[in-house]
C-alpha atoms as a PDB file:
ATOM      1  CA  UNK A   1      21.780   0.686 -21.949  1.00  0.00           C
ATOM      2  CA  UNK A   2      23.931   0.812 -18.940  1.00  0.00           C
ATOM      3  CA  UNK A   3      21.753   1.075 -15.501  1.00  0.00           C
ATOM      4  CA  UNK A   4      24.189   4.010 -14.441  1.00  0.00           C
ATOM      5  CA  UNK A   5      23.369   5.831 -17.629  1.00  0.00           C
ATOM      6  CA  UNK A   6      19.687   6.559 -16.842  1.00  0.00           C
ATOM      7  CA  UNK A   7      18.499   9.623 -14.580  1.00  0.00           C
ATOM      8  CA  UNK A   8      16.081   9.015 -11.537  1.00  0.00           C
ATOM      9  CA  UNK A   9      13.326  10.482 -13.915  1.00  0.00           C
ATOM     10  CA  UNK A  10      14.666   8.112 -16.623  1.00  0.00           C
ATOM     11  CA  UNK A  11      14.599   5.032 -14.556  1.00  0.00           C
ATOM     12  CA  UNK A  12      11.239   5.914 -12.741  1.00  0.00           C
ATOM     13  CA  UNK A  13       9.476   6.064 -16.515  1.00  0.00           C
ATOM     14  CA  UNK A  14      11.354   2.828 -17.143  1.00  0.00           C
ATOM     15  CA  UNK A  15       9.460   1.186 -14.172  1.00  0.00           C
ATOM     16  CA  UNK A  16       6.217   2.537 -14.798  1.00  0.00           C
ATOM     17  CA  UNK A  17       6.424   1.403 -18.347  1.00  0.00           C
ATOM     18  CA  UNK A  18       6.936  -2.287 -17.185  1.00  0.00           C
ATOM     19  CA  UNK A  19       4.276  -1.976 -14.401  1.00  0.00           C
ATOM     20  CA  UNK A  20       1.335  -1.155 -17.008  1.00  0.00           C
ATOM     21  CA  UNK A  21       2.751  -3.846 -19.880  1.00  0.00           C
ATOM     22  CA  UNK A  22       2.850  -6.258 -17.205  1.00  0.00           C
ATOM     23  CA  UNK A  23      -0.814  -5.436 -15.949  1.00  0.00           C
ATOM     24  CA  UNK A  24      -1.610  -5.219 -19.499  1.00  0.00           C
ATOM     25  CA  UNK A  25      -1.187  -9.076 -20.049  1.00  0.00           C
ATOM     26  CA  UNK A  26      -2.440 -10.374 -16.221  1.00  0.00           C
ATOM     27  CA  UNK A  27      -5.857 -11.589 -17.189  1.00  0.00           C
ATOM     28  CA  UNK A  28      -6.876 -12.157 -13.767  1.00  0.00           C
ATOM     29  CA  UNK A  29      -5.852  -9.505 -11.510  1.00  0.00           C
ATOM     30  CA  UNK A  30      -7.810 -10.389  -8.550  1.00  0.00           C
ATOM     31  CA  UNK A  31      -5.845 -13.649  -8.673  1.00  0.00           C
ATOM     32  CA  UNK A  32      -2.677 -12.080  -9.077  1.00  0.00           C
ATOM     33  CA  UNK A  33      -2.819  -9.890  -6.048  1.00  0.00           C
ATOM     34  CA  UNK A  34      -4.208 -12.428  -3.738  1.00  0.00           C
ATOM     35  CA  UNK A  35      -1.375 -13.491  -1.568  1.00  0.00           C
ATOM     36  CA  UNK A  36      -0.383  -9.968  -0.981  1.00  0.00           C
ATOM     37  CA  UNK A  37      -4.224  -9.567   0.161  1.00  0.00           C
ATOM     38  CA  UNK A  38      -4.511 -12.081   2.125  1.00  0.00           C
ATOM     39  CA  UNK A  39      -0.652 -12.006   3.601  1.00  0.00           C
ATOM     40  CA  UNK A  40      -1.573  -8.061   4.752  1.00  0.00           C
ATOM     41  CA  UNK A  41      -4.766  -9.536   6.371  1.00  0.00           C
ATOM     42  CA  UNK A  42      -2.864 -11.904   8.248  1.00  0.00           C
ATOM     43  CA  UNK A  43      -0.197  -8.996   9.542  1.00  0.00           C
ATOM     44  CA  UNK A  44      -3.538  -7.530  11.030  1.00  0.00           C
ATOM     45  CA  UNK A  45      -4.583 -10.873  12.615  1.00  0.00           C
ATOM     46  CA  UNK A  46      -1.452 -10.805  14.442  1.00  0.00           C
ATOM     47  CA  UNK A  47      -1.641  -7.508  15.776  1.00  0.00           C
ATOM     48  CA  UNK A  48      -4.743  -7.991  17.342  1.00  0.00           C
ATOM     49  CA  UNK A  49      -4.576 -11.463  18.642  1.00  0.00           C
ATOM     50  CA  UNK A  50      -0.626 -12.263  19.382  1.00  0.00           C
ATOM     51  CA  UNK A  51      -1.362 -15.129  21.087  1.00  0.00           C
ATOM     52  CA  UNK A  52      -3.932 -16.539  19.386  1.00  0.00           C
ATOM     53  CA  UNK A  53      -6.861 -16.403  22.117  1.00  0.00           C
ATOM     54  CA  UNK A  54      -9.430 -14.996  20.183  1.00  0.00           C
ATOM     55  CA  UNK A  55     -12.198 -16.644  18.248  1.00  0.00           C
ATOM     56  CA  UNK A  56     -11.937 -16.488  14.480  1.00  0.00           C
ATOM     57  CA  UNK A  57     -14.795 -14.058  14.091  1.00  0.00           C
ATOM     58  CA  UNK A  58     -13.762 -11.895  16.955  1.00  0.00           C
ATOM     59  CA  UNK A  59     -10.099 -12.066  15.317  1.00  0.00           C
ATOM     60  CA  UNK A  60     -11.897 -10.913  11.969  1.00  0.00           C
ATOM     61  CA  UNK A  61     -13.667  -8.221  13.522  1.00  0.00           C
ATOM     62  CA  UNK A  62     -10.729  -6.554  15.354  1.00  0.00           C
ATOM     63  CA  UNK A  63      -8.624  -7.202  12.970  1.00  0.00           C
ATOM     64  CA  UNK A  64     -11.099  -5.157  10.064  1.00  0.00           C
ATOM     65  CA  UNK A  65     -11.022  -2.046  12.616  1.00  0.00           C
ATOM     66  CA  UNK A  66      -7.248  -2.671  12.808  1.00  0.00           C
ATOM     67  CA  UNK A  67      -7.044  -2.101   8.851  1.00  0.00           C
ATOM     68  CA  UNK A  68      -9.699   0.492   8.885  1.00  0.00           C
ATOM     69  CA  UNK A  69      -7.686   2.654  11.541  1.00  0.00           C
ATOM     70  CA  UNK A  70      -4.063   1.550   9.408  1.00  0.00           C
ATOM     71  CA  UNK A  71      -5.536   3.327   6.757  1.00  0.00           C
ATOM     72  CA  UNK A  72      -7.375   6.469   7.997  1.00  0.00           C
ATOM     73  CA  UNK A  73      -4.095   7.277  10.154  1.00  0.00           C
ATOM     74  CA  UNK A  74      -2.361   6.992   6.137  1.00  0.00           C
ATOM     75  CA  UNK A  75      -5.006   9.333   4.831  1.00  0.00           C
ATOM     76  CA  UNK A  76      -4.585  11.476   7.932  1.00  0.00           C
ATOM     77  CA  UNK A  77      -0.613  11.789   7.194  1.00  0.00           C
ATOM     78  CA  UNK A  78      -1.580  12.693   2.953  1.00  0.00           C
ATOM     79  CA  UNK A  79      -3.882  15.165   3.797  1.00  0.00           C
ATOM     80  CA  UNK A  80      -0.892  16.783   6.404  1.00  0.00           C
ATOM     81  CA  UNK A  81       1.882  16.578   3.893  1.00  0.00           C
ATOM     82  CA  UNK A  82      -0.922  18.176   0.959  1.00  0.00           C
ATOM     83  CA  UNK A  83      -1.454  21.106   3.522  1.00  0.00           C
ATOM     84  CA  UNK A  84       2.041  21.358   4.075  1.00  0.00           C
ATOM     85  CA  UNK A  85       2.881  21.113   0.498  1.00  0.00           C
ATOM     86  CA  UNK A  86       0.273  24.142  -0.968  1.00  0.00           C
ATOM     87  CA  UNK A  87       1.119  26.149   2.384  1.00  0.00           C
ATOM     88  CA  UNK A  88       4.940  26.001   1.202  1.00  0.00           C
ATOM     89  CA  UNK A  89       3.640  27.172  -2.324  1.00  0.00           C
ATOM     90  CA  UNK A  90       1.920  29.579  -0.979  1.00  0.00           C
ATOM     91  CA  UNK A  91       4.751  30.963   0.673  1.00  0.00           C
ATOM     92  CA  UNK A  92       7.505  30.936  -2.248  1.00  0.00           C
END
């Protein structure tokens, strides 16, 4: 079937379809997600020590609150669009 011939909805159902039968056959997910763990780790490593002056631990701590604040300011921006989406519901 033709890429072009498939609607967003179409292709999106595709894609989740391959996501779960390819989770389906990782037996070791933990594995299989570790370089994306440990590579988003390092991104927050960076940020908090550029130049590499910090001590390991001290790195590690900073770098925690780092991910810690990355996602809280994420869960901040759901529960914004959530409010914005039922007060636009509301409204209709």
């Amino acid at each position: 079937m033709p890429k072009n011939s498939l609607t967003p909805s179409e292709r999106k159902l595709r894609a989740e379809i391959a996501a779960h039968e390819s989770w389906a056959k990782t037996d070791d997910r933990a594995a299989r997600t570790a370089n994306a763990r440990k590579a988003a780790l390092d991104r927050f490593e960076r940020e908090v020590d550029p130049n590499g002056e910090l001590t390991p631990q001290e790195r590690s701590k900073r770098a925690e609150h780092a991910r810690k604040a990355y996602f809280a300011r994420l869960a901040l921006k759901s529960a914004k669009a959530r409010r914005a989406r039922k007060s636009e519901g509301a409204s209709a």
